[in-house]
PDB file of N, CA and C in Angstrom:
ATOM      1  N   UNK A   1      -8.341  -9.277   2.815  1.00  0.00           N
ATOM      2  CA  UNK A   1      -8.897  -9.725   1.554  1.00  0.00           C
ATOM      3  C   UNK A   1      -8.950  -8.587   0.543  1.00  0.00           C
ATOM      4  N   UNK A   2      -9.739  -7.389   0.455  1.00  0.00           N
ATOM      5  CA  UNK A   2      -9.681  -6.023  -0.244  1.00  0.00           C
ATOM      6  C   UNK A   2      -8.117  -5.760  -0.404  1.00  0.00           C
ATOM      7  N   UNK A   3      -6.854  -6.175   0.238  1.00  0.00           N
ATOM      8  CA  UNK A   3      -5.555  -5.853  -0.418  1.00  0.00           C
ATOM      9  C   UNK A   3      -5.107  -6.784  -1.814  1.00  0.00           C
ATOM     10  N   UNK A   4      -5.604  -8.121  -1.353  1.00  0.00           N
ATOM     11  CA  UNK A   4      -5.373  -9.044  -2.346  1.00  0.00           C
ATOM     12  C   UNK A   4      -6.091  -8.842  -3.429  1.00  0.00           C
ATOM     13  N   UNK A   5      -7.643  -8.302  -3.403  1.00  0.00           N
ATOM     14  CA  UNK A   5      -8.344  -8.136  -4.675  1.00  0.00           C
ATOM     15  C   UNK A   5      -7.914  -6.772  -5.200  1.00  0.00           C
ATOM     16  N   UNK A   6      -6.842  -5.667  -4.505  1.00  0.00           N
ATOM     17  CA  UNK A   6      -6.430  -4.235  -5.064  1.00  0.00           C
ATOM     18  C   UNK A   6      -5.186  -5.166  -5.737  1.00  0.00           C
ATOM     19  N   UNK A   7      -4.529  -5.948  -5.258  1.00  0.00           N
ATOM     20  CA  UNK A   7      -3.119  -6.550  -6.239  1.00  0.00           C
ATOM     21  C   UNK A   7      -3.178  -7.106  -7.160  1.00  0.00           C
ATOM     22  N   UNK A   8      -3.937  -8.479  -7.241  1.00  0.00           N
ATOM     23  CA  UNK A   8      -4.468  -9.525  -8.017  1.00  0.00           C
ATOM     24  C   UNK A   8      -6.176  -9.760  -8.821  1.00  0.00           C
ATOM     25  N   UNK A   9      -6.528  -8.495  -8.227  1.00  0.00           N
ATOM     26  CA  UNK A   9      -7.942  -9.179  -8.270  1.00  0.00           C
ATOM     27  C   UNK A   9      -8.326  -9.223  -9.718  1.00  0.00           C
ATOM     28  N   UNK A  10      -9.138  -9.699 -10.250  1.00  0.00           N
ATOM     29  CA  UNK A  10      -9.681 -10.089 -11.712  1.00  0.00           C
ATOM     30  C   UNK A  10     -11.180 -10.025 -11.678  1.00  0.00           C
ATOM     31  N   UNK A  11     -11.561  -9.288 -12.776  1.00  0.00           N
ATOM     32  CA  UNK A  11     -13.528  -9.286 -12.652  1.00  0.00           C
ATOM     33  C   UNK A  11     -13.628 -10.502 -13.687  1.00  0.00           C
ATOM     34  N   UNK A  12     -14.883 -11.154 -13.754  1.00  0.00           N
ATOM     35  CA  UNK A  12     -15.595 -12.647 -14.199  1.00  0.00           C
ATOM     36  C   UNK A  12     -16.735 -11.389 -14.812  1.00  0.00           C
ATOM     37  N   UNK A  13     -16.649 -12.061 -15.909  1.00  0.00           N
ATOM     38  CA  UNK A  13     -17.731 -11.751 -17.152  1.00  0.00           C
ATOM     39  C   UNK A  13     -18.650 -12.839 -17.567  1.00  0.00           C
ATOM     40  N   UNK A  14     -19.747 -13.311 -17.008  1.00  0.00           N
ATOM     41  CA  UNK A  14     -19.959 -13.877 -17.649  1.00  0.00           C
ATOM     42  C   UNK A  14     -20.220 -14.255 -19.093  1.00  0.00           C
ATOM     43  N   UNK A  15     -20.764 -14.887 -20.239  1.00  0.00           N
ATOM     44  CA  UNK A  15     -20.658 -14.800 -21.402  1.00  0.00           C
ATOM     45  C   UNK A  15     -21.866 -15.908 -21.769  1.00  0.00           C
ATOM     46  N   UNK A  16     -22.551 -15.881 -22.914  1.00  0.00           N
ATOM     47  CA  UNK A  16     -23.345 -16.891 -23.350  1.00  0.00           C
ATOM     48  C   UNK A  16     -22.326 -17.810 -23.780  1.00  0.00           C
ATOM     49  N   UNK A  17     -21.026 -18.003 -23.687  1.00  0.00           N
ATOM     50  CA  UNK A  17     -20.184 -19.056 -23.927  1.00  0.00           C
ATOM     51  C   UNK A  17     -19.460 -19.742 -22.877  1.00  0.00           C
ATOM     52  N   UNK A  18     -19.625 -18.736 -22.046  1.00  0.00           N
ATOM     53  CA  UNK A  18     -18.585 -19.382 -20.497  1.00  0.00           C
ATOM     54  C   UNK A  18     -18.220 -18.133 -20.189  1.00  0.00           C
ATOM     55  N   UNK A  19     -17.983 -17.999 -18.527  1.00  0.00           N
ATOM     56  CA  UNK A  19     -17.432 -17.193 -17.929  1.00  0.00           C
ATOM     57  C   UNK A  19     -15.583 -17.061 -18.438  1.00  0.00           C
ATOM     58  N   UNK A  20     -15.416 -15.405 -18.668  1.00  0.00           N
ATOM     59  CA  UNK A  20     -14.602 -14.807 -19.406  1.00  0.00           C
ATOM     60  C   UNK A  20     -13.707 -14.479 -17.634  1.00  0.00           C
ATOM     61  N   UNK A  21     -12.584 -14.330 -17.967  1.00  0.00           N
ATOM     62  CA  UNK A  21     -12.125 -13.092 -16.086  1.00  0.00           C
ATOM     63  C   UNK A  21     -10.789 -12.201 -17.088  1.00  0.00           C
ATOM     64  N   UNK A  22     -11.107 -10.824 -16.539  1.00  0.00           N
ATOM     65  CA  UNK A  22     -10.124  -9.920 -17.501  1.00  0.00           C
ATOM     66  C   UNK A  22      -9.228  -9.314 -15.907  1.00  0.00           C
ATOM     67  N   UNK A  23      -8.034  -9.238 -16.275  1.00  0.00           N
ATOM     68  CA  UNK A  23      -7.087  -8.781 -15.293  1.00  0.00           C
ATOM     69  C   UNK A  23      -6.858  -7.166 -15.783  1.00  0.00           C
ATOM     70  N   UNK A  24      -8.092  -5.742 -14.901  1.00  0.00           N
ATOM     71  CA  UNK A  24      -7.991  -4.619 -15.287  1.00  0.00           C
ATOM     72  C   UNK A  24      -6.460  -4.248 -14.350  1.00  0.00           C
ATOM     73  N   UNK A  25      -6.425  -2.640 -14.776  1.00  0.00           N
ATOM     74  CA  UNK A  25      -5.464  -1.777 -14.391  1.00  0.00           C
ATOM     75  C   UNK A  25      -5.836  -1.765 -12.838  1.00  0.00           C
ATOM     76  N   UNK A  26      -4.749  -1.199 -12.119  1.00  0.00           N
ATOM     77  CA  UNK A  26      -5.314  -1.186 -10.611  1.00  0.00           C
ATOM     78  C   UNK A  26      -6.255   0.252 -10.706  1.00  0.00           C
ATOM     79  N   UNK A  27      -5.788   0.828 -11.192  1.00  0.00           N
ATOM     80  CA  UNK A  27      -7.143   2.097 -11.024  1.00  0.00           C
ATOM     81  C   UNK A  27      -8.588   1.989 -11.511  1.00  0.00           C
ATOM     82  N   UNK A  28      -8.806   0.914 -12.385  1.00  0.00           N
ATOM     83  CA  UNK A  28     -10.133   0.010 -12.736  1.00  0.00           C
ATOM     84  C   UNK A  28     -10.542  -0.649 -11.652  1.00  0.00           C
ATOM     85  N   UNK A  29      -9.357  -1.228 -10.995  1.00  0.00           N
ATOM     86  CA  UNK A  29      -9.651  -2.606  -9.689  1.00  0.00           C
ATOM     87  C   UNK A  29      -9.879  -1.888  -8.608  1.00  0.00           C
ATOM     88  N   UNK A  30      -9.708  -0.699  -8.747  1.00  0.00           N
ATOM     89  CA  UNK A  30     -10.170   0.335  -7.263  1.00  0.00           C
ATOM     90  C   UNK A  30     -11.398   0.245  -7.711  1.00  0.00           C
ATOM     91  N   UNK A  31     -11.809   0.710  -9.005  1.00  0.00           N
ATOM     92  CA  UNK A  31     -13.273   1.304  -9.295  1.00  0.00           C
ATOM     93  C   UNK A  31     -13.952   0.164  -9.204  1.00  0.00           C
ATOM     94  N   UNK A  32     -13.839  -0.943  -9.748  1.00  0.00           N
ATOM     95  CA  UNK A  32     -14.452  -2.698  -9.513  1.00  0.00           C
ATOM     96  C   UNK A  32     -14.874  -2.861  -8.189  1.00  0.00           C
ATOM     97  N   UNK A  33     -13.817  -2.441  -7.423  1.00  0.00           N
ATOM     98  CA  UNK A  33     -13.816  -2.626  -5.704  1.00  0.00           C
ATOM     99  C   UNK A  33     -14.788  -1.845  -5.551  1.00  0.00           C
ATOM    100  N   UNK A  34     -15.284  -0.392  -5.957  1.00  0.00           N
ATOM    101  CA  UNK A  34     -16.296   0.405  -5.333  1.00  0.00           C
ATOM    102  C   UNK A  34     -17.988  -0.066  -5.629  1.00  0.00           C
ATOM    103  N   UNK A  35     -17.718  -0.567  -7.195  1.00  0.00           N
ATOM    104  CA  UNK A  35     -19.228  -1.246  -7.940  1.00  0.00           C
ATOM    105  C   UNK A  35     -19.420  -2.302  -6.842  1.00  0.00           C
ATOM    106  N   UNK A  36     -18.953  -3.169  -6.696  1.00  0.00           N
ATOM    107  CA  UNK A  36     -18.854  -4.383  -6.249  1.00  0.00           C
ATOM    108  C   UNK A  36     -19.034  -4.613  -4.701  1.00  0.00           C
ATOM    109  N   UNK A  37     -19.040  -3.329  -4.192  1.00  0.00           N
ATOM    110  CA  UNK A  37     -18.946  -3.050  -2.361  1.00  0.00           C
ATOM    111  C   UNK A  37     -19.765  -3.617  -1.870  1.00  0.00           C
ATOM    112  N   UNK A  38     -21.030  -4.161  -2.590  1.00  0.00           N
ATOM    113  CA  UNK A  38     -22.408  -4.560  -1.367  1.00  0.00           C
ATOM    114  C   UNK A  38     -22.819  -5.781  -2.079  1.00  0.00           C
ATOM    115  N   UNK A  39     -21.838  -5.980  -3.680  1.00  0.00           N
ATOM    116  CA  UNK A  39     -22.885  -7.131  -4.462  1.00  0.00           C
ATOM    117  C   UNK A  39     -21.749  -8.325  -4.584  1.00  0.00           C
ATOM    118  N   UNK A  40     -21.872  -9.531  -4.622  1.00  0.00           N
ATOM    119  CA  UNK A  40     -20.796 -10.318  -5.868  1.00  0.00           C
ATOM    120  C   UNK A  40     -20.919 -10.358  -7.054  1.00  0.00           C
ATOM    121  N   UNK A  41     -22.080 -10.291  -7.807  1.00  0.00           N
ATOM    122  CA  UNK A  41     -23.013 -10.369  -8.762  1.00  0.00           C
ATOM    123  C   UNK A  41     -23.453  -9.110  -9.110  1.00  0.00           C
ATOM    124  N   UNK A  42     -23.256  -8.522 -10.472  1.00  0.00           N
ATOM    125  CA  UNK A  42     -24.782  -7.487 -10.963  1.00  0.00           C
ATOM    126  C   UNK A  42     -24.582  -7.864 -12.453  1.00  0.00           C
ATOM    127  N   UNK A  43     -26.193  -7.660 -12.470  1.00  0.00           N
ATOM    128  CA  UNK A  43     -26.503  -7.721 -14.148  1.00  0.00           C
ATOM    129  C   UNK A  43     -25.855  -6.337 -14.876  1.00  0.00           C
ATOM    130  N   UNK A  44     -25.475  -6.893 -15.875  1.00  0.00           N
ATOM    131  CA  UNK A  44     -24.703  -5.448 -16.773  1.00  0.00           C
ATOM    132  C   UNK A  44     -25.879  -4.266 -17.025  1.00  0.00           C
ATOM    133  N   UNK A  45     -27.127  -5.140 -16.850  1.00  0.00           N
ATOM    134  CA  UNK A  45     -27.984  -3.722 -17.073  1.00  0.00           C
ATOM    135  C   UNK A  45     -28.258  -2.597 -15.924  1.00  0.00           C
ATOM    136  N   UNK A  46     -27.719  -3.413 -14.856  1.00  0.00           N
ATOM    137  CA  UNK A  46     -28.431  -1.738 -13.838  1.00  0.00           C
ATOM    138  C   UNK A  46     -27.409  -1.316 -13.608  1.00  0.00           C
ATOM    139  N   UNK A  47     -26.306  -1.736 -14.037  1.00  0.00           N
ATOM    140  CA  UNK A  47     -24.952  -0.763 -13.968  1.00  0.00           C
ATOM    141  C   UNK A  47     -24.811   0.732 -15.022  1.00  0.00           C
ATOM    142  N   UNK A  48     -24.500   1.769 -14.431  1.00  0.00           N
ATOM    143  CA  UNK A  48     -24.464   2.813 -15.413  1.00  0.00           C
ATOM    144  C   UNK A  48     -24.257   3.035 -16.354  1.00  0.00           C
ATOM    145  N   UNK A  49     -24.645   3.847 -17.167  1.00  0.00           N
ATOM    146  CA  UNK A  49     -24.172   3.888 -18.725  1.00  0.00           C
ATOM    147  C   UNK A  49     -22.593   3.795 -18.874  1.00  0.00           C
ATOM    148  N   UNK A  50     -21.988   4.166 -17.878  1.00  0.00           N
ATOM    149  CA  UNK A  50     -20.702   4.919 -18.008  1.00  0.00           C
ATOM    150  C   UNK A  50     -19.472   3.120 -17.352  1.00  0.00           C
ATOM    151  N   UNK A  51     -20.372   3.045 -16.504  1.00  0.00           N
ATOM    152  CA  UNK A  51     -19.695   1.534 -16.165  1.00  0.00           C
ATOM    153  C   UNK A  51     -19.817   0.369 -17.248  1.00  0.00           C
ATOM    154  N   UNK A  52     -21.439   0.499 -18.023  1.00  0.00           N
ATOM    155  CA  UNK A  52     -21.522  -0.449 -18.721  1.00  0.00           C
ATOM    156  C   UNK A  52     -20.309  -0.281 -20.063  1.00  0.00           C
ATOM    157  N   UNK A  53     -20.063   1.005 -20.409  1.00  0.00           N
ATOM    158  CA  UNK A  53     -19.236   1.327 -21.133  1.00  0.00           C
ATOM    159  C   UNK A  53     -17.314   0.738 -20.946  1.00  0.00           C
ATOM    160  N   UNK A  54     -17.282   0.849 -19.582  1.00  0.00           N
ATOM    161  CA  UNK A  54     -15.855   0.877 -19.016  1.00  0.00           C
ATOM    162  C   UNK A  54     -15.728  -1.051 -18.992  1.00  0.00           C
ATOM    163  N   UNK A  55     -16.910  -1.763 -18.725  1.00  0.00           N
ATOM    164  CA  UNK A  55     -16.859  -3.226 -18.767  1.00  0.00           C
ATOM    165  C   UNK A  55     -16.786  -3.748 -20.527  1.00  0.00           C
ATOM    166  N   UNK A  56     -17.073  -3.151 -21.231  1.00  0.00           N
ATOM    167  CA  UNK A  56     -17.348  -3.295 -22.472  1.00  0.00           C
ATOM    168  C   UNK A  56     -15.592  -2.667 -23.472  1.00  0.00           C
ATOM    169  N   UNK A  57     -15.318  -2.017 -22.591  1.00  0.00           N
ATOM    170  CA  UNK A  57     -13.944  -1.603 -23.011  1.00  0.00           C
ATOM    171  C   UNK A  57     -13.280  -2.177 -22.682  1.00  0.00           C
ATOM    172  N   UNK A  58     -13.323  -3.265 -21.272  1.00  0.00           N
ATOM    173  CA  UNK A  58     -12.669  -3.882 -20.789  1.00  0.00           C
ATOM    174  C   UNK A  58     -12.541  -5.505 -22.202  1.00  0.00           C
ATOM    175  N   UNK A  59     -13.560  -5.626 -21.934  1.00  0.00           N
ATOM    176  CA  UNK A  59     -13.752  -7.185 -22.526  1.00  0.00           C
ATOM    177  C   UNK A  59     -13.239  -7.073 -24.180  1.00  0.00           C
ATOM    178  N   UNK A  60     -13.087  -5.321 -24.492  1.00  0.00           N
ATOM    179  CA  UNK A  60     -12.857  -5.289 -26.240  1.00  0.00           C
ATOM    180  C   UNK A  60     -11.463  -5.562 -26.280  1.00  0.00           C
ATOM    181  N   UNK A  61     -10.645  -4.622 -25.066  1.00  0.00           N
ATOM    182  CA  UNK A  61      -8.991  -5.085 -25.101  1.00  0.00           C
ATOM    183  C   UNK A  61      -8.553  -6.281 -24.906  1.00  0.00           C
ATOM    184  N   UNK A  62      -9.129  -7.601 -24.727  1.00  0.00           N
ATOM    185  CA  UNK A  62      -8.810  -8.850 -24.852  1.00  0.00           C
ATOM    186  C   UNK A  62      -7.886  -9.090 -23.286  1.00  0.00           C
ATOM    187  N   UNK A  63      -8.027  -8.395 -22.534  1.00  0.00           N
ATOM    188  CA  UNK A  63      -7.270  -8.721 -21.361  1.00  0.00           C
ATOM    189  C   UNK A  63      -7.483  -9.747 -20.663  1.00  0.00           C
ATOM    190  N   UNK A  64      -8.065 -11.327 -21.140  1.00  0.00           N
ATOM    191  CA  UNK A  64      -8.494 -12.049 -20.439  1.00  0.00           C
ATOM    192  C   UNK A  64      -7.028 -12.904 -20.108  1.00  0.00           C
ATOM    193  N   UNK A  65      -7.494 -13.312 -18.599  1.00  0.00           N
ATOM    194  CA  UNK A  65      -6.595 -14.309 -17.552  1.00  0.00           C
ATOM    195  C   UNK A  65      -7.130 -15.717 -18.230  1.00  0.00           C
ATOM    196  N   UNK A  66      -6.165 -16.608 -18.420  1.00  0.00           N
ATOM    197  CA  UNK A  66      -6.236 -17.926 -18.687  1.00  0.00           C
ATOM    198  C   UNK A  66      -6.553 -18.513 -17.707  1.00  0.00           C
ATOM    199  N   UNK A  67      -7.335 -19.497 -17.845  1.00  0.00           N
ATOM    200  CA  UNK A  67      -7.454 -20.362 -16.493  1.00  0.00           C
ATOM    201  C   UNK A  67      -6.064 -21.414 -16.256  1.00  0.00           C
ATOM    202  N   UNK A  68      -5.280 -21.686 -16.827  1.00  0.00           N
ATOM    203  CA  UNK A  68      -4.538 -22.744 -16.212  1.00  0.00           C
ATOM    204  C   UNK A  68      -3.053 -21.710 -15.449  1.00  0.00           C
ATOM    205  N   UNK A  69      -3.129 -20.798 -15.288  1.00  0.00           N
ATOM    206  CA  UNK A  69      -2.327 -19.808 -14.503  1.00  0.00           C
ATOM    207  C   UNK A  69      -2.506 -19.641 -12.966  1.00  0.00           C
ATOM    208  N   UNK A  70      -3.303 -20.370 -12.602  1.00  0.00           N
ATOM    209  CA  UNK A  70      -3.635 -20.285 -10.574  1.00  0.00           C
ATOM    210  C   UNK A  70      -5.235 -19.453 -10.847  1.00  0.00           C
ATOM    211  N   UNK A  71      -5.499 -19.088 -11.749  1.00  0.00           N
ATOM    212  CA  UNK A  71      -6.563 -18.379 -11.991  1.00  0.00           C
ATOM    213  C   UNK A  71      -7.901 -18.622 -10.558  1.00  0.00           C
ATOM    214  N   UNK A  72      -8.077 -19.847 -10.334  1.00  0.00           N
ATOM    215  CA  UNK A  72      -9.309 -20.297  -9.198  1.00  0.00           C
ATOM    216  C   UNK A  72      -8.327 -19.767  -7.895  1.00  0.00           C
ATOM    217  N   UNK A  73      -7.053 -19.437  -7.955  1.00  0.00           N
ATOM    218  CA  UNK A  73      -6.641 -18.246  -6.916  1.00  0.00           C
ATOM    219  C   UNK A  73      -6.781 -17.136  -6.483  1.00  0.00           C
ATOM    220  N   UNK A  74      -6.607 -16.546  -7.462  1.00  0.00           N
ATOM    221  CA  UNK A  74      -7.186 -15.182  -7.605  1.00  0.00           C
ATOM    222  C   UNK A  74      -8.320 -14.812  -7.410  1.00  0.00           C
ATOM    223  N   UNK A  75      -8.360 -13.458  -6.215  1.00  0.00           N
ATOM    224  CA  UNK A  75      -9.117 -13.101  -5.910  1.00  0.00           C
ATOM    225  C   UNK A  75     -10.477 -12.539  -7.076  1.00  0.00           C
ATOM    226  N   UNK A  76     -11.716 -12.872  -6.684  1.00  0.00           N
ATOM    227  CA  UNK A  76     -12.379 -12.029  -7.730  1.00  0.00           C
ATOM    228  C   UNK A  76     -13.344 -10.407  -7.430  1.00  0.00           C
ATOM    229  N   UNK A  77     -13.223  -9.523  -8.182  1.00  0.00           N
ATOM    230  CA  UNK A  77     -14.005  -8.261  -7.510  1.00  0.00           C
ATOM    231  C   UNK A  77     -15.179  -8.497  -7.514  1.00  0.00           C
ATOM    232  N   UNK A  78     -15.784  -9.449  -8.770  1.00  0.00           N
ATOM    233  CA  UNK A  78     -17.130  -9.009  -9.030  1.00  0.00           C
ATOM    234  C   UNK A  78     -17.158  -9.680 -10.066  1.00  0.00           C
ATOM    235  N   UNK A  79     -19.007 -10.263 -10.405  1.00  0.00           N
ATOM    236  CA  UNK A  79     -19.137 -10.660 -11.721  1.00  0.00           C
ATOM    237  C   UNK A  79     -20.423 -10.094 -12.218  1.00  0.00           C
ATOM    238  N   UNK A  80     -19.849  -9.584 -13.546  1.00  0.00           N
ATOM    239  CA  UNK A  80     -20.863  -9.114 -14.225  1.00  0.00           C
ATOM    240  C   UNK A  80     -21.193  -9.592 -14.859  1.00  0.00           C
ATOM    241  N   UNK A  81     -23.050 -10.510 -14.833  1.00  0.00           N
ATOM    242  CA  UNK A  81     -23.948 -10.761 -15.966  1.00  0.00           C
ATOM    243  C   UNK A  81     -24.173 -10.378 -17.143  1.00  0.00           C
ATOM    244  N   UNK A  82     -23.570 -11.014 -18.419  1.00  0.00           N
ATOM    245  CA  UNK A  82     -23.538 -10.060 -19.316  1.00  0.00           C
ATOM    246  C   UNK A  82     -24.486 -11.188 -20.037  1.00  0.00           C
ATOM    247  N   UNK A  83     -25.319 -11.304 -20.174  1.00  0.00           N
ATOM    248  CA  UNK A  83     -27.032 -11.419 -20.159  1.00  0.00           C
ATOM    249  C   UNK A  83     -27.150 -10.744 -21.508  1.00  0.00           C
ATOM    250  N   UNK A  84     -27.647 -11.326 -22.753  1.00  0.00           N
ATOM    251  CA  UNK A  84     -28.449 -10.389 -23.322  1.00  0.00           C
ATOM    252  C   UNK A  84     -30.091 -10.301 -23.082  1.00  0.00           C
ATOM    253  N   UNK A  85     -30.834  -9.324 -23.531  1.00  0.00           N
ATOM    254  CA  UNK A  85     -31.916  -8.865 -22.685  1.00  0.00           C
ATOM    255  C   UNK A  85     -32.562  -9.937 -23.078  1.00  0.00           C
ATOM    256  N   UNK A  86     -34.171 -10.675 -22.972  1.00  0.00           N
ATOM    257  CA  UNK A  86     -35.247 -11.529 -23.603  1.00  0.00           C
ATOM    258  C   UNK A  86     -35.881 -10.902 -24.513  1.00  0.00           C
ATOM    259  N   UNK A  87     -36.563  -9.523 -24.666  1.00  0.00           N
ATOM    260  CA  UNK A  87     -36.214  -8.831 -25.651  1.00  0.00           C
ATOM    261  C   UNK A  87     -35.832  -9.041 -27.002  1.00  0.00           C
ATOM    262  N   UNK A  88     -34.170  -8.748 -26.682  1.00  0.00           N
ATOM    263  CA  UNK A  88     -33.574  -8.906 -28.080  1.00  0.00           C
ATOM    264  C   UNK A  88     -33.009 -10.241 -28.408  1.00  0.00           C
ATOM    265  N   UNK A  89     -33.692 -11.457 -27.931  1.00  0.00           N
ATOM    266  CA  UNK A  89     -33.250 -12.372 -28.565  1.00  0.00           C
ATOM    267  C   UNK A  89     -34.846 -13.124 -29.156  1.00  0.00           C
ATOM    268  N   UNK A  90     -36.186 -12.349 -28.634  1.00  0.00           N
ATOM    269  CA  UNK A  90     -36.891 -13.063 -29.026  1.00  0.00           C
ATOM    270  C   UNK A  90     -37.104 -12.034 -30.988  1.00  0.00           C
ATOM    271  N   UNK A  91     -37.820 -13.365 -31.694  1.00  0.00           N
ATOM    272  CA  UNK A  91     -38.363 -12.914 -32.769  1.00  0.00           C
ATOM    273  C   UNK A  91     -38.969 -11.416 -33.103  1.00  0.00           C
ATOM    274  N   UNK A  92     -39.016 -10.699 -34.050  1.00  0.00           N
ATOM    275  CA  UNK A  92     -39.923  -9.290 -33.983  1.00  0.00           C
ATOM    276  C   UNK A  92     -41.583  -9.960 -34.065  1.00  0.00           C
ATOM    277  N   UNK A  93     -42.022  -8.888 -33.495  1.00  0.00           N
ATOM    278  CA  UNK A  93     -43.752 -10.036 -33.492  1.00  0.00           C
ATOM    279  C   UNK A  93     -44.672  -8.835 -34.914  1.00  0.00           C
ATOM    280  N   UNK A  94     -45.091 -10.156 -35.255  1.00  0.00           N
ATOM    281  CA  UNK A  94     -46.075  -9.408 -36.871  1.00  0.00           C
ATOM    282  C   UNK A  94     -47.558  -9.144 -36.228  1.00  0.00           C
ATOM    283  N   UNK A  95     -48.117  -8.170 -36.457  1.00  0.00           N
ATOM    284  CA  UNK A  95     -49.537  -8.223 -36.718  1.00  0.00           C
ATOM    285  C   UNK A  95     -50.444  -9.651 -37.384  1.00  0.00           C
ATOM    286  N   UNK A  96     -51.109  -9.789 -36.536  1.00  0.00           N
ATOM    287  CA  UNK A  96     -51.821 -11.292 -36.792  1.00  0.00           C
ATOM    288  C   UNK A  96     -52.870 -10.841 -38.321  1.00  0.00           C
ATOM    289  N   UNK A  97     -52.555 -11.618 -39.163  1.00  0.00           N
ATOM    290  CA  UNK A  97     -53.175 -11.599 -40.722  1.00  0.00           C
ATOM    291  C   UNK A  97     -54.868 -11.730 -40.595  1.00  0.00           C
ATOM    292  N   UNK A  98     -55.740 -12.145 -39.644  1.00  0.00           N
ATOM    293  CA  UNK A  98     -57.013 -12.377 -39.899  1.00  0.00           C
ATOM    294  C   UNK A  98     -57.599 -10.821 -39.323  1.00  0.00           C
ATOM    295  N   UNK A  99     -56.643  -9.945 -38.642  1.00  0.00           N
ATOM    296  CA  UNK A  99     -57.227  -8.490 -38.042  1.00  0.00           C
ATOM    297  C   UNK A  99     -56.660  -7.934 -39.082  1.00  0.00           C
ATOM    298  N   UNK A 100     -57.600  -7.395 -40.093  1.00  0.00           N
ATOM    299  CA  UNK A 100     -57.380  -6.666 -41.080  1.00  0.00           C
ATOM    300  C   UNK A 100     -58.026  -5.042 -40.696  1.00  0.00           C
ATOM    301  N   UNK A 101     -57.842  -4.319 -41.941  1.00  0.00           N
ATOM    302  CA  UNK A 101     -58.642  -3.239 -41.472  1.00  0.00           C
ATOM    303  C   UNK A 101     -59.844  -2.404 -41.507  1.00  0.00           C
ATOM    304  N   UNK A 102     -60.472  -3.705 -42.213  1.00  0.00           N
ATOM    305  CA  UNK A 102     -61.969  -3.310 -42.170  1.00  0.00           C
ATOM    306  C   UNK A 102     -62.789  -4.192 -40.773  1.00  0.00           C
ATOM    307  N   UNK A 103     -61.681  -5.197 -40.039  1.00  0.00           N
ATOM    308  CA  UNK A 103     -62.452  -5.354 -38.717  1.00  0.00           C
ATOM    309  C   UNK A 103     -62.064  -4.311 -37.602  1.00  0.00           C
ATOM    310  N   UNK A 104     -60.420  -3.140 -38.256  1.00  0.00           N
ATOM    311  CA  UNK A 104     -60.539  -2.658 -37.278  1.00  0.00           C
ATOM    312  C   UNK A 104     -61.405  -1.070 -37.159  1.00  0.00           C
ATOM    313  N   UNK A 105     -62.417  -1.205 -38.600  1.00  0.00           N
ATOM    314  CA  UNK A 105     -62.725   0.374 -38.541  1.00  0.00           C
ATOM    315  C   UNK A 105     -63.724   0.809 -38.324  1.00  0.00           C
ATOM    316  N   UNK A 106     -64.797   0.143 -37.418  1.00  0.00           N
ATOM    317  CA  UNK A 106     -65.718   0.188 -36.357  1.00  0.00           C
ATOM    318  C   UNK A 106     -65.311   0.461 -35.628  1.00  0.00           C
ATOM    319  N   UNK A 107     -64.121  -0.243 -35.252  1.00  0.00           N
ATOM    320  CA  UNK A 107     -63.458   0.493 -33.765  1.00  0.00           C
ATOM    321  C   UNK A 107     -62.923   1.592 -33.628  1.00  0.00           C
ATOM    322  N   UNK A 108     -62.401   2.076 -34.741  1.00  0.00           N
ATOM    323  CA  UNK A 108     -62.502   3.495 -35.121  1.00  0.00           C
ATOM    324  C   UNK A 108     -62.590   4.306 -35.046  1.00  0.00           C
ATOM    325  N   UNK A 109     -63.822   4.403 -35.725  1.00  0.00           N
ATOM    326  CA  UNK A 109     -65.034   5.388 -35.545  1.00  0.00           C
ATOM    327  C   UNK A 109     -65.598   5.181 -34.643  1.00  0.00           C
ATOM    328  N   UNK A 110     -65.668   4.433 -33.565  1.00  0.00           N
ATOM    329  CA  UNK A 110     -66.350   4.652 -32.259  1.00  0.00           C
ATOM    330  C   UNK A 110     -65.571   5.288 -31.677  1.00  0.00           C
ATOM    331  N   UNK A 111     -64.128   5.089 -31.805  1.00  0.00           N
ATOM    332  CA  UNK A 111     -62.999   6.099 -30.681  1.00  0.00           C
ATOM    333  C   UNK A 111     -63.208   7.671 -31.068  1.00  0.00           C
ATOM    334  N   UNK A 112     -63.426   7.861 -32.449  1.00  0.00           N
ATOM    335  CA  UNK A 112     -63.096   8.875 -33.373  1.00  0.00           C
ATOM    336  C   UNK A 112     -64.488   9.960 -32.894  1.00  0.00           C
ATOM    337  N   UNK A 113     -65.495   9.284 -32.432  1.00  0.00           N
ATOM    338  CA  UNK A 113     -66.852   9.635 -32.284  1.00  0.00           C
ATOM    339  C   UNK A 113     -66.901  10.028 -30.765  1.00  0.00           C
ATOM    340  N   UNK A 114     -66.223   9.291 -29.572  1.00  0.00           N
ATOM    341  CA  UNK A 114     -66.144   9.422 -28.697  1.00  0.00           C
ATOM    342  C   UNK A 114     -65.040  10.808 -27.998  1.00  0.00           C
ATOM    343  N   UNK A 115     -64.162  11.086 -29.264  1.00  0.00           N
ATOM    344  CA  UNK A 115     -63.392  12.459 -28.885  1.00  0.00           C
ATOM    345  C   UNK A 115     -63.912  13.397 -29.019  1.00  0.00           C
TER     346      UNK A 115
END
């Protein structure tokens, strides 16, 4: 199996649109093969700066495999969750309008008093 995924193999990206699969260089598909040794699955975030970089270079060169090519043949190395965080998709949060700053300056001066 590891010969077929060093010849053919293809990594799966997922995507908030649908799973993407890019056909890297074999010296990428070695390195895919090494990320990929213990997982099928990792989120793009606990992957290294340097991997998250090399998946992100991957997906910019447009190297994606079509699916109507045998594609559900092909072996896969690995898929990376490409997840954006909860974080950055929620709203920025405002300071609530009724805590102004004359309710907060008792509190204050009690901290201010207490140093």
């Amino acid at each position: 199996m590891w010969m077929e995924k060093l010849c053919d193999g293809v990594l799966r990206v997922m995507t908030p649109i649908g799973p993407r699969y890019i056909q890297p260089s074999l010296g990428k598909r070695i390195y895919l093969m090494w990320i990929f040794r213990h997982f099928h699955s990792l989120p793009h975030q606990v992957l290294s700066s340097w991997q998250q970089e090399m998946i992100d270079r991957l997906c910019v060169e447009h190297r994606f495999v079509s699916l109507p090519l045998g594609l559900e043949d092909a072996p896969i190395l690995g898929t990376v969750e490409n997840r954006l965080p909860v974080a950055d998709t929620l709203p920025p949060r405002r300071p609530s309008a009724s805590v102004g700053e004359a309710a907060l300056a008792p509190l204050v001066a009690d901290v201010q008093q207490r140093s």
